[in-house]
C-alpha atoms as a PDB file:
ATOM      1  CA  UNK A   1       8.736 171.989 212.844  1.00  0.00           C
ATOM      2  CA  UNK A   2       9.886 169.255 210.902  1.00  0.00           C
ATOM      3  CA  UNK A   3      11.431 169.232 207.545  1.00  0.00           C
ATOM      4  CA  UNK A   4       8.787 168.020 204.738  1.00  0.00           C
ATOM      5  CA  UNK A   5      10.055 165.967 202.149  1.00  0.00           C
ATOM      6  CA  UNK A   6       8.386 164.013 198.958  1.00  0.00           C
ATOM      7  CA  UNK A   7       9.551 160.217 198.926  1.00  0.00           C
ATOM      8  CA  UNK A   8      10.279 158.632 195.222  1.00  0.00           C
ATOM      9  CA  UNK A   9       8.535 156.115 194.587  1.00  0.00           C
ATOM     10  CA  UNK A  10      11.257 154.072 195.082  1.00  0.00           C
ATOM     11  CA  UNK A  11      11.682 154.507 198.244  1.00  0.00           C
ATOM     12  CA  UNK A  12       8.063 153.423 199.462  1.00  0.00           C
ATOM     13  CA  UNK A  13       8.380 149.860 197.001  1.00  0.00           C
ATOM     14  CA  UNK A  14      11.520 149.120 199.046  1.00  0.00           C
ATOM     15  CA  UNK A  15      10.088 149.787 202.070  1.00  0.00           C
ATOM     16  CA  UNK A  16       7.640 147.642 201.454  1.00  0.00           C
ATOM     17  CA  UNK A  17       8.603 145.047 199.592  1.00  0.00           C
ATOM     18  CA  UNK A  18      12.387 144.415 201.379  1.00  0.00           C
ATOM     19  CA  UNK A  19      11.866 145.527 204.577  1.00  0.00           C
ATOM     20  CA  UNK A  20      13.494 149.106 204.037  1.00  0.00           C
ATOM     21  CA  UNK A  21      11.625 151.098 206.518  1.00  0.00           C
ATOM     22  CA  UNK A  22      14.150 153.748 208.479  1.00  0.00           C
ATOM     23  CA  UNK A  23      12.494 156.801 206.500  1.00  0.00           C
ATOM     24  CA  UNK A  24       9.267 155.607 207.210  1.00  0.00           C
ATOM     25  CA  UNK A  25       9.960 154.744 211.125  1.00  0.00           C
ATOM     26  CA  UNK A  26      11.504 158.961 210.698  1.00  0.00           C
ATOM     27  CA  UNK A  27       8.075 159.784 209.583  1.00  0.00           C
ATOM     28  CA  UNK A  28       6.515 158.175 212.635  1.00  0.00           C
ATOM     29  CA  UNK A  29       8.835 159.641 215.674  1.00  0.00           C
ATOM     30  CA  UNK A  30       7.519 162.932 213.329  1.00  0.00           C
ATOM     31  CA  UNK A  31      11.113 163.578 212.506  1.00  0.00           C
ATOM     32  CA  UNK A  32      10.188 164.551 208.970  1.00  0.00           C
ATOM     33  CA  UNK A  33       6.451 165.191 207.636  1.00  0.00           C
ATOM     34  CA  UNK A  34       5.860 163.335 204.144  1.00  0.00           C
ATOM     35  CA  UNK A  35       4.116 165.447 201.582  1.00  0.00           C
ATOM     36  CA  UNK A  36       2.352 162.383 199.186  1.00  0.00           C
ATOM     37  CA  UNK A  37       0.280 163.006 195.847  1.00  0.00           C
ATOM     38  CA  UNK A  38      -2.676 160.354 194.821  1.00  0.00           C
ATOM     39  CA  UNK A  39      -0.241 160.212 191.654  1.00  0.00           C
ATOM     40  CA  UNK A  40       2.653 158.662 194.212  1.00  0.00           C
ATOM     41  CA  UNK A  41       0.478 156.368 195.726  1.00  0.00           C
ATOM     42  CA  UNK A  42      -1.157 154.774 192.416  1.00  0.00           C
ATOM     43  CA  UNK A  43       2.656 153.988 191.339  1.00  0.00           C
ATOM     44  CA  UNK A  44       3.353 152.517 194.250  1.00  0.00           C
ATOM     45  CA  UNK A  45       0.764 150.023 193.930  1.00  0.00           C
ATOM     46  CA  UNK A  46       1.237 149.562 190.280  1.00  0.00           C
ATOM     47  CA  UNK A  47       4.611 148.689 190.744  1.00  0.00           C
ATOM     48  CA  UNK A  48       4.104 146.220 193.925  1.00  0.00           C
ATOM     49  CA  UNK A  49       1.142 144.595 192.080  1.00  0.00           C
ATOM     50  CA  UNK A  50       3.123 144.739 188.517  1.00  0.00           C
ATOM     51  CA  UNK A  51       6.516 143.785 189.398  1.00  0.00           C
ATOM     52  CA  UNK A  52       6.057 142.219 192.937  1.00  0.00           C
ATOM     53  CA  UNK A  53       2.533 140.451 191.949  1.00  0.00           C
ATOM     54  CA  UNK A  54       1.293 141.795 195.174  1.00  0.00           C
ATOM     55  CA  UNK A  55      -2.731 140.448 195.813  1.00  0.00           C
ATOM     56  CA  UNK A  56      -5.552 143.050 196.335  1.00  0.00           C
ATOM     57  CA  UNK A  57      -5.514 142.468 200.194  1.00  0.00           C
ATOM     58  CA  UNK A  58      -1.783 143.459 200.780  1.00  0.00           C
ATOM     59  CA  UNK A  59      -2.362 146.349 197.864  1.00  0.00           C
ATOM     60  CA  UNK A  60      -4.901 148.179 200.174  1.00  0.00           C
ATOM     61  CA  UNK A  61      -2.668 147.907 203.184  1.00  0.00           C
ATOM     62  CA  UNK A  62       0.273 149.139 201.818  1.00  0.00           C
ATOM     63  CA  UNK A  63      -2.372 152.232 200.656  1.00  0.00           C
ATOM     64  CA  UNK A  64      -3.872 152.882 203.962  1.00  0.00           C
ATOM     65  CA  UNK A  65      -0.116 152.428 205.606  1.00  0.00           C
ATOM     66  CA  UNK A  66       0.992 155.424 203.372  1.00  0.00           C
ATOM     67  CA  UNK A  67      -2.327 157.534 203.936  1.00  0.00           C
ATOM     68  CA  UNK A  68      -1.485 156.742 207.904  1.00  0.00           C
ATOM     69  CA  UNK A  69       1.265 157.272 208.378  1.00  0.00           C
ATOM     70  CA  UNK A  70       1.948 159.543 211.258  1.00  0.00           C
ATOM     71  CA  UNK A  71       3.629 162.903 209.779  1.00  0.00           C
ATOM     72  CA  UNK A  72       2.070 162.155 206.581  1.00  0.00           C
ATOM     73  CA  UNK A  73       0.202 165.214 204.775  1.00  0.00           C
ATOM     74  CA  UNK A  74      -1.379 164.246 201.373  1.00  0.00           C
ATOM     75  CA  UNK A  75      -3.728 166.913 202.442  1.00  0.00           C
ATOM     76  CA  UNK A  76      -1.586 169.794 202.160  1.00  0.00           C
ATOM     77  CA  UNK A  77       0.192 168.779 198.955  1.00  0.00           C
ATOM     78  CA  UNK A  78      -0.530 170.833 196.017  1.00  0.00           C
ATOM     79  CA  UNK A  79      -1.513 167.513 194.422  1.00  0.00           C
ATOM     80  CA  UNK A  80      -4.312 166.983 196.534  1.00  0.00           C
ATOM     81  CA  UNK A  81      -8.044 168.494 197.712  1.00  0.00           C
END
């Protein structure tokens, strides 16, 4: 099983926004399992439409990137229904 872990924030806008995508590619070979909360994702997006000035289009990618990603489990956070 793999180790579940809860990204900052931080970590997702630099993925994003500079290319920073190792823990992300981890996540897909299912070398770790992300736990995400809805609270995560809206700050992400704040932040890359806020700071980055990130249009609606590339907003709901980057959303729908995190809620796919293989490994992911915003369903089985404590956060979420």
């Amino acid at each position: 099983m793999a180790p579940r872990v809860t990204l900052d924030t931080n970590i997702y806008v630099s993925a994003f926004q500079f290319g920073g995508m190792r823990l992300l590619h981890m996540c897909g070979r299912r070398d770790i399992e992300i736990a995400v909360s809805p609270a995560i994702i809206d700050e992400v997006i704040r932040v890359l439409r806020d700071k980055f000035h990130w249009d609606g289009y590339r907003l709901h990618d980057a959303r729908q990137q995190i809620l796919g990603l293989p490994g992911s489990s915003p369903r089985h956070t404590p956060w979420t229904s």
